[in-house]
Protein backbone atom coordinates (compact mmCIF):
# COMPACT_ATOMS: atom_id res chain seq x y z
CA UNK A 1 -6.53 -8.42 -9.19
CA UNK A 2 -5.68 -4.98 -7.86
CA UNK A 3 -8.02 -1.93 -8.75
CA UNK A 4 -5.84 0.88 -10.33
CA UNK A 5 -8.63 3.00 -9.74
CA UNK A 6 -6.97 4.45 -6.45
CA UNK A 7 -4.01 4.82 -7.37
CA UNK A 8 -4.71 6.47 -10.51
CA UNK A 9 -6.91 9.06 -8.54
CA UNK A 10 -4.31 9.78 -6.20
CA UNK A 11 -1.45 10.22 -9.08
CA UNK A 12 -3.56 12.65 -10.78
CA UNK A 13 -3.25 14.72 -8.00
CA UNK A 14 0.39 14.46 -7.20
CA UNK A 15 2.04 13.77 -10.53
CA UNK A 16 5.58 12.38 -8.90
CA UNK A 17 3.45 9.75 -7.46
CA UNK A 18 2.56 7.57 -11.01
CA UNK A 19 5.67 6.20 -11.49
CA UNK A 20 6.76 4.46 -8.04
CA UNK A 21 2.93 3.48 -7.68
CA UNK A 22 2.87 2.24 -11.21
CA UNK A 23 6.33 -0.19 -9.98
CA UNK A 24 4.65 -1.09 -7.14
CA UNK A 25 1.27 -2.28 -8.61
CA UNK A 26 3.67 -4.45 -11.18
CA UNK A 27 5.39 -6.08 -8.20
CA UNK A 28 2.02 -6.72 -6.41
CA UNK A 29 0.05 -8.28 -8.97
CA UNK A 30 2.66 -10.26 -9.39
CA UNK A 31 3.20 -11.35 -6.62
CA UNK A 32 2.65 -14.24 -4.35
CA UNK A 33 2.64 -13.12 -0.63
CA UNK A 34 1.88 -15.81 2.19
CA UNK A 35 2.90 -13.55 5.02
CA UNK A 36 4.06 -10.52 5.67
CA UNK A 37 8.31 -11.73 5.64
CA UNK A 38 7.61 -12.56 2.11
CA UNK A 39 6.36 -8.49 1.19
CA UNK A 40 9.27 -7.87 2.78
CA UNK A 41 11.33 -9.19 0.96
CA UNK A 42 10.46 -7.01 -1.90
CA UNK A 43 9.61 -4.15 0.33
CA UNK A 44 11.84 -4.45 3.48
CA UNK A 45 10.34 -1.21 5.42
CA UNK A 46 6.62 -2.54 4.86
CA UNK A 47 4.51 -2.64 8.33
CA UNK A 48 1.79 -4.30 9.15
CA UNK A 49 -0.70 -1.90 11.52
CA UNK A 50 -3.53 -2.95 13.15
CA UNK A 51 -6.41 -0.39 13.45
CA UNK A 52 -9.04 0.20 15.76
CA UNK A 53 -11.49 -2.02 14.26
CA UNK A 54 -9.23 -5.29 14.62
CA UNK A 55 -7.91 -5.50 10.49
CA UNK A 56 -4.32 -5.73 9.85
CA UNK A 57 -3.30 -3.42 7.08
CA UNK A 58 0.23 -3.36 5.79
CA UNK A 59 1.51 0.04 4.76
CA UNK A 60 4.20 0.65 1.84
CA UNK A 61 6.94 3.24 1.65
CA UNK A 62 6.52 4.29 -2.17
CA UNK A 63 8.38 6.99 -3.78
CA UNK A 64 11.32 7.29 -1.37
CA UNK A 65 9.11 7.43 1.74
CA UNK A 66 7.19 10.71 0.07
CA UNK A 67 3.86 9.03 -0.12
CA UNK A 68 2.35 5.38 2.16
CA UNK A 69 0.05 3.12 -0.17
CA UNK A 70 -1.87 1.37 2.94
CA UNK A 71 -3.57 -1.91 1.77
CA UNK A 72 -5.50 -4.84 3.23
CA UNK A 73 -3.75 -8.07 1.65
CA UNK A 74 -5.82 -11.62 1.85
CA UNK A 75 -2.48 -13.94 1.60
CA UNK A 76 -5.21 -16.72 2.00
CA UNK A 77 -6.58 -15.75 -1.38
CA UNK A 78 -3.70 -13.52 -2.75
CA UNK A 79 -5.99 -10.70 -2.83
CA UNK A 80 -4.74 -7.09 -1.96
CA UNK A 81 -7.13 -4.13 -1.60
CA UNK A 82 -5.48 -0.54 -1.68
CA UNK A 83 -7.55 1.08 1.24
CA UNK A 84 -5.66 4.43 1.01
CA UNK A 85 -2.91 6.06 -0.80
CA UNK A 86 -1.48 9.43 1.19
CA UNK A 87 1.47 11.34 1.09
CA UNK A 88 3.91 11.07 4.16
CA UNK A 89 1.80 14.29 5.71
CA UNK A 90 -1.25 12.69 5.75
CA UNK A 91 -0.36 9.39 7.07
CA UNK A 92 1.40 11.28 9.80
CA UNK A 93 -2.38 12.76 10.26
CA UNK A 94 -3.63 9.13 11.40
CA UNK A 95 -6.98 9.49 10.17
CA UNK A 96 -7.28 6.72 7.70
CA UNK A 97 -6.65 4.29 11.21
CA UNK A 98 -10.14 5.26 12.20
């Protein structure tokens, strides 16, 4: 299960954003990841990032690269938590690696 709840808030503040978030939530729940070849495979230009505290997030390109849906994703227990959704200005900011 993946908590709209984020990405909701974040659409309601930039309205171009529902869609593409709404198609990637879709493709996530149903999904079955084991690594991070296999998210690529749906999305080829995902990353995975490790941040200062040791946890590897893996960052999506949504919307045509306008906005980065950054998420931690459990493959061991198929469980992916959204830990930020930004546009392409503030990931460039690099506060949410702190």
């Amino acid at each position: 299960m993946i908590s709209l709840k984020p990405l909701r808030e974040f659409w309601r503040r930039h309205a171009g954003a529902e869609e593409p978030l709404r198609l990637w939530y879709k493709m996530a729940t149903g999904a079955e990841w084991s690594n991070l070849q296999e998210v690529r495979q749906a999305y080829p230009r995902a990353d995975g990032v490790r941040t200062a505290g040791g946890d590897t997030l893996t960052v999506f390109n949504i919307g045509g690269n306008k906005y980065r849906l950054i998420a931690r994703i459990r493959y061991d227990y198929q469980l992916v938590n959204v830990r930020a959704v930004l546009t392409h200005e503030e990931y460039d900011e690099d506060k949410w690696k702190e």
